[in-house]
Protein backbone atom coordinates (compact mmCIF):
# COMPACT_ATOMS: atom_id res chain seq x y z
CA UNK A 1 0.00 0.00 0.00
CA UNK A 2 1.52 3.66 -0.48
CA UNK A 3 0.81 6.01 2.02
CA UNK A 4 -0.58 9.39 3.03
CA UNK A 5 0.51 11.51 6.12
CA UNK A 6 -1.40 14.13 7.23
CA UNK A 7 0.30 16.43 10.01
CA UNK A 8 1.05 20.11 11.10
CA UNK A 9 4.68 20.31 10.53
CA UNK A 10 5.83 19.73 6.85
CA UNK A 11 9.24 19.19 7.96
CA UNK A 12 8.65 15.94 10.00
CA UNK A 13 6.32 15.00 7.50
CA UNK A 14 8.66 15.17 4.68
CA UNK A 15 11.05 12.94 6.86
CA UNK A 16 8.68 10.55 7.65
CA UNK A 17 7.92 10.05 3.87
CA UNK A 18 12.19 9.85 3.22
CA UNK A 19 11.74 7.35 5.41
CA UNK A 20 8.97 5.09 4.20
CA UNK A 21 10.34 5.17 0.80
CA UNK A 22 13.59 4.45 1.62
CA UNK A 23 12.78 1.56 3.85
CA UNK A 24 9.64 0.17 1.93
CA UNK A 25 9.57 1.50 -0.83
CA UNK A 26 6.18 2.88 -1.33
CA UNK A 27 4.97 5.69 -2.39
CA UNK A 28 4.29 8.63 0.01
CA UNK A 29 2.14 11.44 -0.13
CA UNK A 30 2.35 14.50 2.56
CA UNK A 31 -0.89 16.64 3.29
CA UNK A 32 0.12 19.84 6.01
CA UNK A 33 -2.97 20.67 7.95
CA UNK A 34 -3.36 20.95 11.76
CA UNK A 35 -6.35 19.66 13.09
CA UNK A 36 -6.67 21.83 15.99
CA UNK A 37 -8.35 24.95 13.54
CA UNK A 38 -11.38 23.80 12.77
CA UNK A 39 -13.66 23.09 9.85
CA UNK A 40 -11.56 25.34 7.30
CA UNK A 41 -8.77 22.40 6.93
CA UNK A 42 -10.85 19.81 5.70
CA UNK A 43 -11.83 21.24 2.47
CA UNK A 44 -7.84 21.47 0.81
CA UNK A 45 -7.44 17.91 2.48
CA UNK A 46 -10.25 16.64 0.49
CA UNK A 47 -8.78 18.47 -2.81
CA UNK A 48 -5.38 17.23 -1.89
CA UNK A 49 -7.19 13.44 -1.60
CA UNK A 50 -8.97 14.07 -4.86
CA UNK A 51 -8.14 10.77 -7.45
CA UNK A 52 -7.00 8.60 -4.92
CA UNK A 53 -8.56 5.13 -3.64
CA UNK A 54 -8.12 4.93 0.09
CA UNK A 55 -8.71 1.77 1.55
CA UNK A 56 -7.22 2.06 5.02
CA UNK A 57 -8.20 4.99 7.28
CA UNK A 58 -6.17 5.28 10.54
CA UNK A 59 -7.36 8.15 12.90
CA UNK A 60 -4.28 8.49 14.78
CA UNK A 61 -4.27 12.55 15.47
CA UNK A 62 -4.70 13.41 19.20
CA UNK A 63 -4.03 15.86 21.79
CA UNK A 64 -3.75 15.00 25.64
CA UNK A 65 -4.31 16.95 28.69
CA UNK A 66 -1.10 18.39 30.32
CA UNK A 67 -1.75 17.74 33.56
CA UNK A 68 -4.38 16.52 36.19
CA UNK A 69 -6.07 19.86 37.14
CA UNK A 70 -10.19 20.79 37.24
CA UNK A 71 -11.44 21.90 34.35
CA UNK A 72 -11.88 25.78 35.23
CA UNK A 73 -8.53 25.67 36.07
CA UNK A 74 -7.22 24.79 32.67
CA UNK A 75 -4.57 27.12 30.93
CA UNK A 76 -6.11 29.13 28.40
CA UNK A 77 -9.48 27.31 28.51
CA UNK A 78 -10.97 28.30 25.43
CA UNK A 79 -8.27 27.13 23.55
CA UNK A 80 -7.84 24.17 25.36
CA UNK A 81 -11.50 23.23 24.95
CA UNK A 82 -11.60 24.06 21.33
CA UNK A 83 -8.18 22.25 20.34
CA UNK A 84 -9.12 19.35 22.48
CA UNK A 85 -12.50 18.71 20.72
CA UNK A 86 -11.10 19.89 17.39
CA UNK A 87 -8.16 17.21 17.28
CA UNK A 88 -9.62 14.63 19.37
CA UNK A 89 -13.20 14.09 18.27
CA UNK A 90 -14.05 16.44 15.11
CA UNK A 91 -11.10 14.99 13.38
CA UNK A 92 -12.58 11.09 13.58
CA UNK A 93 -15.64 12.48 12.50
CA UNK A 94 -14.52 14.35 9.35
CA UNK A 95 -11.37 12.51 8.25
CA UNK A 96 -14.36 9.45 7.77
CA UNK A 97 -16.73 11.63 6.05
CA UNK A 98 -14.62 12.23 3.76
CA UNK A 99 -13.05 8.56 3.11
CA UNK A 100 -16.14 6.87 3.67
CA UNK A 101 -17.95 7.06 0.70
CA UNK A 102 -15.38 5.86 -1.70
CA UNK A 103 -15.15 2.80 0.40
CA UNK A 104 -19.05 2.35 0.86
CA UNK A 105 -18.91 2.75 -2.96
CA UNK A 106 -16.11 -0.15 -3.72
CA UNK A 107 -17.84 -2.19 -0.76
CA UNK A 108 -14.27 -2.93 1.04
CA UNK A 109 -12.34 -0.22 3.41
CA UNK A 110 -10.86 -0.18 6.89
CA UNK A 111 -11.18 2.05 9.39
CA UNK A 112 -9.00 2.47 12.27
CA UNK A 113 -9.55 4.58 15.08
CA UNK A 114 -7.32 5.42 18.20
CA UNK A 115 -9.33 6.19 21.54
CA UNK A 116 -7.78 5.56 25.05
CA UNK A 117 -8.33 3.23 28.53
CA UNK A 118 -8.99 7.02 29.98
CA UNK A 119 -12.29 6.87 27.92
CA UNK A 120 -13.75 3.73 29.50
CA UNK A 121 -14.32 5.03 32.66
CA UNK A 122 -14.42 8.81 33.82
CA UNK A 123 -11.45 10.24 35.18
CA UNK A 124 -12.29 13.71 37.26
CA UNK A 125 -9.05 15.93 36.32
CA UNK A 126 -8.59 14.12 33.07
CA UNK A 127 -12.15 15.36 31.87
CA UNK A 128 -11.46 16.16 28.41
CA UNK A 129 -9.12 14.02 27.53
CA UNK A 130 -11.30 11.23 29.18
CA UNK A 131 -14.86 12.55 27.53
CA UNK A 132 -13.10 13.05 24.04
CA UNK A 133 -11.91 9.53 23.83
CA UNK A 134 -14.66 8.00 24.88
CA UNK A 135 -16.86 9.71 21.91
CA UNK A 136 -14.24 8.17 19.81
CA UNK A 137 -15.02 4.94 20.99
CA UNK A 138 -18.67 4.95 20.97
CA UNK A 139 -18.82 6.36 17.56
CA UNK A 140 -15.97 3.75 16.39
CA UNK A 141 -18.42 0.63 17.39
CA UNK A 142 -21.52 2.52 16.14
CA UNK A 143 -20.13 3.01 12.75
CA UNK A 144 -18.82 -0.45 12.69
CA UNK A 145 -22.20 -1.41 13.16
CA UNK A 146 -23.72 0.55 10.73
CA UNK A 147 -21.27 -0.32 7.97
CA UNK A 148 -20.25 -3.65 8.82
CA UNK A 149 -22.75 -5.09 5.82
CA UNK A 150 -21.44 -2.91 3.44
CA UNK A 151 -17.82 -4.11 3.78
CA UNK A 152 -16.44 -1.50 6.21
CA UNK A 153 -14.39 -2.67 8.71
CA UNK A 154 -14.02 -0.01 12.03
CA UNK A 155 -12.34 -0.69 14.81
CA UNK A 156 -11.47 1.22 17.87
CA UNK A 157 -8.21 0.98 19.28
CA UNK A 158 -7.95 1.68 22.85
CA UNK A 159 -4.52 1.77 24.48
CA UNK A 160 -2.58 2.43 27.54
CA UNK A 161 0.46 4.15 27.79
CA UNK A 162 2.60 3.96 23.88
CA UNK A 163 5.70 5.49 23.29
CA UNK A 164 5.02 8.34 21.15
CA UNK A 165 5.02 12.21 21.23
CA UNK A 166 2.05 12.26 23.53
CA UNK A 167 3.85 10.21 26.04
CA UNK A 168 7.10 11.56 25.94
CA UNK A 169 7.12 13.00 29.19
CA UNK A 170 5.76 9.48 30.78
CA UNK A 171 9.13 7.28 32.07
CA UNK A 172 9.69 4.52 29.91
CA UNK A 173 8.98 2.02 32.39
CA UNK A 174 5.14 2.23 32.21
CA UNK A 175 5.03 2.35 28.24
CA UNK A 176 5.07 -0.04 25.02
CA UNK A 177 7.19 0.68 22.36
CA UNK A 178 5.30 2.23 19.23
CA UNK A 179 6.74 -0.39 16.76
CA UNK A 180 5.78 -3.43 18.56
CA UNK A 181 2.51 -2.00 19.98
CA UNK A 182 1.51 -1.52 16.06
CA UNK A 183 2.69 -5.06 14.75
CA UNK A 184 0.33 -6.05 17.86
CA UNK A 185 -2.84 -4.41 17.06
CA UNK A 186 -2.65 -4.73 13.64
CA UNK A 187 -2.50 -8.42 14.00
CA UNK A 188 -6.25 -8.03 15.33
CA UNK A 189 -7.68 -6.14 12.21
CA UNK A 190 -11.00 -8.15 10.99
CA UNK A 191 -10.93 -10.13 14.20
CA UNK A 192 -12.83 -7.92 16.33
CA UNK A 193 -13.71 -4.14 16.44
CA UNK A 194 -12.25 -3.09 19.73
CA UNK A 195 -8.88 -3.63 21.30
CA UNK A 196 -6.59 -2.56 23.72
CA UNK A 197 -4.00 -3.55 21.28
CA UNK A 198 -1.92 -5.61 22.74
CA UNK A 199 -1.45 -8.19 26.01
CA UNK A 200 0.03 -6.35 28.33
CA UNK A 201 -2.56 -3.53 27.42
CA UNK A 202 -5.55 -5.98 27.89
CA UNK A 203 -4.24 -7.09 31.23
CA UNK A 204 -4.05 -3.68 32.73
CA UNK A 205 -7.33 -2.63 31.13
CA UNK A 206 -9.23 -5.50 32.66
CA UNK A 207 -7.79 -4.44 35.80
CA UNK A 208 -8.76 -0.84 35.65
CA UNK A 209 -11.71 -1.98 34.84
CA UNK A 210 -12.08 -4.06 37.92
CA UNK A 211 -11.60 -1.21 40.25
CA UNK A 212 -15.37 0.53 41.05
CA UNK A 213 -16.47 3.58 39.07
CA UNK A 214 -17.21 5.48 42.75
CA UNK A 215 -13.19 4.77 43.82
CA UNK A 216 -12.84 6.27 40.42
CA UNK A 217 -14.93 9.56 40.79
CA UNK A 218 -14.08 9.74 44.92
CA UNK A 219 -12.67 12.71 46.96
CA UNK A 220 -9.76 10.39 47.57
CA UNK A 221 -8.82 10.03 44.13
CA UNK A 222 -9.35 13.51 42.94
CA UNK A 223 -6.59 14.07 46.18
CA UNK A 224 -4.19 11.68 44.80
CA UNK A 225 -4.15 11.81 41.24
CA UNK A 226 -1.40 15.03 40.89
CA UNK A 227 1.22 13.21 43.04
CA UNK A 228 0.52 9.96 40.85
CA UNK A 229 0.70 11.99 37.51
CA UNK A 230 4.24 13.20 39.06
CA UNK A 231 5.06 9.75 39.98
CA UNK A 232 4.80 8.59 36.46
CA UNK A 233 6.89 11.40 35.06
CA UNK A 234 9.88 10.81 37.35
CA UNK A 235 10.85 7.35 37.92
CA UNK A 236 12.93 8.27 41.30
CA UNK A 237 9.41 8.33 42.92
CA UNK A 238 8.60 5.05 42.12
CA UNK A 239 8.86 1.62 44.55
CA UNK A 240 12.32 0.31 44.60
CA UNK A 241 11.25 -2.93 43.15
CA UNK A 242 9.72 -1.16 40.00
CA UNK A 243 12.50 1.72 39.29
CA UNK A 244 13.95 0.87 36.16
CA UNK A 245 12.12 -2.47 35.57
CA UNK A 246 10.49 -2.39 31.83
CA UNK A 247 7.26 -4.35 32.58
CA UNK A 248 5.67 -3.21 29.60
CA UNK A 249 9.00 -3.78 27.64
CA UNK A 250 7.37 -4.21 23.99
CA UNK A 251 9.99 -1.85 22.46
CA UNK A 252 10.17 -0.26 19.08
CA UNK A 253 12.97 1.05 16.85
CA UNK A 254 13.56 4.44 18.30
CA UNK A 255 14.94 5.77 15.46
CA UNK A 256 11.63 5.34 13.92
CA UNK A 257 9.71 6.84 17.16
CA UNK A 258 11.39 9.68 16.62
CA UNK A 259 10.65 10.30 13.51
CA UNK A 260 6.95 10.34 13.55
CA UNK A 261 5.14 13.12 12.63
CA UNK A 262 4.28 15.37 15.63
CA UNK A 263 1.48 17.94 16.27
CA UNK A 264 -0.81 17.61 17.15
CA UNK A 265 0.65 15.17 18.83
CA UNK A 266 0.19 11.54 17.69
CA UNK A 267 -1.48 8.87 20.01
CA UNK A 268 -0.21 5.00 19.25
């Protein structure tokens, strides 16, 4: 397959395509648009699309919040609203209006998109970052079902921690590497329509899942969650037996890592 990147900065964008070619040897195409400014981007994607048969959609565009903090209390809150619906929801919604049709119309086409563990189950601090992905979820196994007869595959991708530009300030000891986390979920394409991705993933979803939504959404929690943020940014703060200890040690060419396109920031 040859590929098309869409990101904000040309410059990593034209290095990621170096790269593809050189290494695979496929064709690359490179669209600049950042998906934090609205609905005036999609119309020169679409033109820029124009001619070509796309038969894998990957939604992979997504902006975290910076830190645990309420959500009057948010830098620059209008902004921080806007870009975080913008990039994380809007995006999934047009990027598949636009692909969709062609692939309703050849009655075959994939469609991947990237949610989070943070959006199944509220997390108080996390708010929009929590409530964005969890609209990309819903809508992902919605539109799967609504297409599934017609040949569309959708599937909703719902990680932990990945090494990637929107973890980069996360220790390496509580993420999976990019390259291997991909191989991993890719391997579960047309086997069902929502994943964690990989093992290790699944394991710590199922037991996030197992603690109660009220622990979740308690005073204690809402007390805690800063110092555990910091704890997961510097590694010096962990328990002796975990510092240093790669647990989730699924990792990827770095060289690669690096050179994915950021901004907004991509989420594996």
């Amino acid at each position: 397959l040859n590929v098309v990147l869409i990101s904000r900065s040309m410059e990593k964008l034209k290095q990621v395509a170096a790269e593809i070619e050189e290494q695979h040897g496929r064709s690359t195409k490179v669209i600049q648009a950042d998906f934090t400014q609205g609905l005036e981007i999609y119309e020169p994607i679409r033109a820029a699309l124009q001619g070509l048969e796309i038969g894998i959609l990957v939604n992979n565009v997504g902006q975290a919040t910076p830190q645990p903090t309420l959500f009057l209390n948010a830098d620059n809150i209008d902004k921080y609203i806007t870009d975080m619906v913008y990039c994380n929801m809007y995006s999934t919604v047009k990027m598949t209006q636009l692909i969709l049709p062609q692939m309703v119309a050849r009655k075959k086409g994939i469609i991947i998109n990237l949610s989070s563990s943070a959006g199944q189950r509220p997390f108080p601090l996390l708010l929009m970052y929590s409530g964005t992905k969890v609209f990309d979820d819903f809508f992902s196994q919605a539109l799967d079902t609504e297409y599934r007869t017609k040949g569309i595959l959708v599937q909703s991708i719902t990680p932990m921690y990945v090494d990637s530009n929107l973890t980069q300030n996360v220790k390496n000891v509580y993420k999976t590497g990019s390259e291997a986390f991909v191989r991993q979920a890719l391997d579960t394409v047309g086997l069902t329509n929502r994943t964690s991705g990989c093992l290790i993933h699944s394991l710590l979803t199922i037991g996030m899942l197992l603690i109660p939504e009220w622990v979740l959404c308690s005073s204690f929690t809402m007390n805690v969650m800063p110092s555990f943020w910091k704890a997961i940014a510097d590694t010096s703060k962990l328990p002796g037996f975990l510092e240093g200890q790669p647990f989730l040690s699924f990792r990827g060419n770095r060289k690669a890592t690096a050179q994915r396109p950021a901004g907004p920031e991509p989420e594996n």
